[in-house]
C-alpha atoms as a PDB file:
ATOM      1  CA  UNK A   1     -60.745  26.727 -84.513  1.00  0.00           C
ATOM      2  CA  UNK A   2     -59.620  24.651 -81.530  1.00  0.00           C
ATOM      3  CA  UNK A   3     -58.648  27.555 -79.663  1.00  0.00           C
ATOM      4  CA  UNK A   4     -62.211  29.199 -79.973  1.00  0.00           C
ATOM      5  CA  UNK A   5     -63.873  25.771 -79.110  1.00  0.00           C
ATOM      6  CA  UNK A   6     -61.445  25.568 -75.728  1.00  0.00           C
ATOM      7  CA  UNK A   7     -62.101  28.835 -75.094  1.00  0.00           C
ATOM      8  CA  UNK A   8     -65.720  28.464 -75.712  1.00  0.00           C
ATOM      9  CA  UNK A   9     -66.094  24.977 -73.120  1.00  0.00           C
ATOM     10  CA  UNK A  10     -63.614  27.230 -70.321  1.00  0.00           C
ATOM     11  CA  UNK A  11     -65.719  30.289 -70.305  1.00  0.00           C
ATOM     12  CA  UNK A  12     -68.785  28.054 -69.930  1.00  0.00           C
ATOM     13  CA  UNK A  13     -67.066  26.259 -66.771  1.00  0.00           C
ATOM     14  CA  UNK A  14     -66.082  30.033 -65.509  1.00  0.00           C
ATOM     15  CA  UNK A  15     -69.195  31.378 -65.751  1.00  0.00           C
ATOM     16  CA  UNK A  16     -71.115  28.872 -63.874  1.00  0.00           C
ATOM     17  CA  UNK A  17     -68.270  29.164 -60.894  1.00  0.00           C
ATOM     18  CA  UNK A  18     -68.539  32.760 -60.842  1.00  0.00           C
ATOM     19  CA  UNK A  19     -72.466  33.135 -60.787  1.00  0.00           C
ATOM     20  CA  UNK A  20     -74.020  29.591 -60.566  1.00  0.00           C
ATOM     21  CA  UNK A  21     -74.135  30.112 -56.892  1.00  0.00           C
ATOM     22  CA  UNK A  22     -76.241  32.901 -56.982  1.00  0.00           C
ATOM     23  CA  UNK A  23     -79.296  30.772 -57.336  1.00  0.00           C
ATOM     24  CA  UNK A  24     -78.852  29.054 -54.369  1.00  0.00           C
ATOM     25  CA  UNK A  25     -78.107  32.112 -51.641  1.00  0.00           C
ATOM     26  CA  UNK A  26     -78.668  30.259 -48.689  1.00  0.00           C
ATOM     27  CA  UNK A  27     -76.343  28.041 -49.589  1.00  0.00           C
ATOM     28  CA  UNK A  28     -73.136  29.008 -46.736  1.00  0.00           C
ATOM     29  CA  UNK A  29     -70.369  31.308 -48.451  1.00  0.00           C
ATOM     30  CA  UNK A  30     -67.358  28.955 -47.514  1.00  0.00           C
ATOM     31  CA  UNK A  31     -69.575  26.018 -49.710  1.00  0.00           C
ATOM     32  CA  UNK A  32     -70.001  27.665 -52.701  1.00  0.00           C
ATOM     33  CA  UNK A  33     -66.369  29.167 -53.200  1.00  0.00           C
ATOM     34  CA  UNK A  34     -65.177  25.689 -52.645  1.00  0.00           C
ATOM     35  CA  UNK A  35     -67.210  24.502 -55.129  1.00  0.00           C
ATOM     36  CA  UNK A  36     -66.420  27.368 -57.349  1.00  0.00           C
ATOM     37  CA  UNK A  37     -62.735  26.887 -57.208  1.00  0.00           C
ATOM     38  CA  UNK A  38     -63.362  22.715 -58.110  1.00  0.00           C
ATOM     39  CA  UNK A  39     -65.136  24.114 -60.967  1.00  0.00           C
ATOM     40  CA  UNK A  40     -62.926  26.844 -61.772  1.00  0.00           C
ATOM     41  CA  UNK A  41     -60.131  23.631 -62.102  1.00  0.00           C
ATOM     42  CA  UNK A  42     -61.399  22.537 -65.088  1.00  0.00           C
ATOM     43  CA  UNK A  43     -62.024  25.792 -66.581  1.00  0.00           C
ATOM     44  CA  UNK A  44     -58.134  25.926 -66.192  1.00  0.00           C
ATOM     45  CA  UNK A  45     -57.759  22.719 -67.713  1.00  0.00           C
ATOM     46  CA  UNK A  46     -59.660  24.258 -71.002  1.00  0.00           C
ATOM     47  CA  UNK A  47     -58.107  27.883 -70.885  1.00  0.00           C
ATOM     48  CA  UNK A  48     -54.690  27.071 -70.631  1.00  0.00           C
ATOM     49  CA  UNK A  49     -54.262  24.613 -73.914  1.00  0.00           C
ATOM     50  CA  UNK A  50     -56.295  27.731 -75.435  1.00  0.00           C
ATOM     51  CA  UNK A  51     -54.078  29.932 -75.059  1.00  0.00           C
ATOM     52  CA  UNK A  52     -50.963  27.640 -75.577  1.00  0.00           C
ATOM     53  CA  UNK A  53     -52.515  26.382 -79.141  1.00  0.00           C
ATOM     54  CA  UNK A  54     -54.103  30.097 -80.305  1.00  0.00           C
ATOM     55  CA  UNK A  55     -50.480  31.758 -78.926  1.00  0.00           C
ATOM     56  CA  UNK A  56     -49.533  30.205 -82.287  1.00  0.00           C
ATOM     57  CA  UNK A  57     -51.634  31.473 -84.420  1.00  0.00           C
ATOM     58  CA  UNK A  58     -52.570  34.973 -82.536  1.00  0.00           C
ATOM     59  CA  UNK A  59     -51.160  37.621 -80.649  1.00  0.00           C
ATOM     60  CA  UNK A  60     -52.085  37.645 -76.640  1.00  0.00           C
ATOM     61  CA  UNK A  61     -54.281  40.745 -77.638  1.00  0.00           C
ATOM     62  CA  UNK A  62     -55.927  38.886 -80.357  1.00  0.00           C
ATOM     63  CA  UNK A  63     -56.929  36.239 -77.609  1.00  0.00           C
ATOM     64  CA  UNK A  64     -57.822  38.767 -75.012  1.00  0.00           C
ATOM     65  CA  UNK A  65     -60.203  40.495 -76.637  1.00  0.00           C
ATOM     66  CA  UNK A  66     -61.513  37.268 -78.333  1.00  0.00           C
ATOM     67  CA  UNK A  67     -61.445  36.241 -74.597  1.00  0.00           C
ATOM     68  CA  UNK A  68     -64.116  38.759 -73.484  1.00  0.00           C
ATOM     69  CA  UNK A  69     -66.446  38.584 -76.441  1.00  0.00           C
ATOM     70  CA  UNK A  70     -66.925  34.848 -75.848  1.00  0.00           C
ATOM     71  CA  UNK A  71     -66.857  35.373 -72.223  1.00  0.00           C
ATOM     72  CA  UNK A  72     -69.681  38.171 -72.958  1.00  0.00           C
ATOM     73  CA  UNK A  73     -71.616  35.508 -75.625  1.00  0.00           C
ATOM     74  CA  UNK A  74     -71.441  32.733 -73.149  1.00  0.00           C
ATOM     75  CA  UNK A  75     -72.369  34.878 -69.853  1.00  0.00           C
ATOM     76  CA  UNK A  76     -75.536  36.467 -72.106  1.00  0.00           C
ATOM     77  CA  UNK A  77     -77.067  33.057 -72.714  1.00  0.00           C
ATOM     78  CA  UNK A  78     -76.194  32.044 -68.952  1.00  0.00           C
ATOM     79  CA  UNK A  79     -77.953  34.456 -67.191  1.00  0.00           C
ATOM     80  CA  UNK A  80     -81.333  33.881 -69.638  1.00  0.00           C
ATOM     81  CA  UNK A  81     -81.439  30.364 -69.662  1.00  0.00           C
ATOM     82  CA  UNK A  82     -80.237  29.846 -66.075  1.00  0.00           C
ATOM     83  CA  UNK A  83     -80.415  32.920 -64.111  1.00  0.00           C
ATOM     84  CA  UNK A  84     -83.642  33.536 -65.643  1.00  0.00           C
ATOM     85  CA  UNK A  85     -82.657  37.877 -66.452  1.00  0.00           C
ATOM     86  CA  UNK A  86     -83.512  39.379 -69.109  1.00  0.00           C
ATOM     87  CA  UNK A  87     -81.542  40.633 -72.059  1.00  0.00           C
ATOM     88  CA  UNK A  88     -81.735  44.636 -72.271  1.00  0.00           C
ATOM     89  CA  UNK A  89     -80.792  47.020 -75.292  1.00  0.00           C
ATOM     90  CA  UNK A  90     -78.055  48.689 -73.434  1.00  0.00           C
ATOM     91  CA  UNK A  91     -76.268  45.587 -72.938  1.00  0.00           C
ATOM     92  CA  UNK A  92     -76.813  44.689 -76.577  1.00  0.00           C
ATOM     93  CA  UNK A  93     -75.197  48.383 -77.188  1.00  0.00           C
ATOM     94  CA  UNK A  94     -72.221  47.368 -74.667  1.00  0.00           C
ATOM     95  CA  UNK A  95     -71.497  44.318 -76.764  1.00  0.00           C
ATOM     96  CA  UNK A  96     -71.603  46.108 -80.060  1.00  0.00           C
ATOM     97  CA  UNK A  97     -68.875  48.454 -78.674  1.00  0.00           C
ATOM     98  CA  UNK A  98     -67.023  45.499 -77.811  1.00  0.00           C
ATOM     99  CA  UNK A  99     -67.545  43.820 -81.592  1.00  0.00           C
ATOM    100  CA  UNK A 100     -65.630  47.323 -82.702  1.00  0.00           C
ATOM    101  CA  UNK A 101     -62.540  46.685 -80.345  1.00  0.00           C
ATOM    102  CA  UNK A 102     -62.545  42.728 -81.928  1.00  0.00           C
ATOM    103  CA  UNK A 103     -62.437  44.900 -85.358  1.00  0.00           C
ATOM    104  CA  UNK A 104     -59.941  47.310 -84.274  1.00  0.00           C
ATOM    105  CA  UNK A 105     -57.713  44.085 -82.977  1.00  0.00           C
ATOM    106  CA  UNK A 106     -58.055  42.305 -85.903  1.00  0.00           C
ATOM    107  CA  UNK A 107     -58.578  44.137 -88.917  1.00  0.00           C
ATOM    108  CA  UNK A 108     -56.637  47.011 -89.134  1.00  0.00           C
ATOM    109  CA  UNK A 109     -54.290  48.262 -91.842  1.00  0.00           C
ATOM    110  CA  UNK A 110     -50.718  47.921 -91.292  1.00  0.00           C
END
């Protein structure tokens, strides 16, 4: 459970140093990847101990592909609530074919 939490609080930090800055456009390039990469620090700080803790528990697989379905959850509410988009069915259809790779990783017979 820790490792989802990390993961959870490092994608949120990622997210906002990847796209955050495309609110503010005028803003000069060099700026905003500076800032990026100070934010992108403590997504680091989160997303390392993740994967340290979950390497326990889980293969790296298992925590790449739980990776990109919270980096899909967390990016999805982002770019409603602060890039103001809109959700569309075809992404919803994208993220169901990801939901069958998290089965395929996870649940399969041996």
């Amino acid at each position: 459970m820790l490792t989802i939490i990390l993961l959870f609080a490092a994608n949120i930090f990622m997210t906002f140093a990847w796209y955050a800055h495309l609110r503010h456009k005028d803003t000069a390039l060099w700026k905003v990847i500076l800032l990026s990469w100070g934010i992108a620090f403590f997504e680091y700080c989160l997303q390392v101990p993740a994967n340290r803790i979950g390497s326990n528990i889980f293969t790296t697989a298992q925590l790449k592909i739980m990776q990109e379905v919270i980096t899909l959850v967390v990016f999805a509410g982002f770019s409603v609530l602060y890039l103001k988009e809109e959700l569309r069915w075809n992404y919803a259809a994208a993220f169901l074919c990801i939901c069958g790779a998290v089965y395929f990783m996870f649940f399969q017979k041996h």
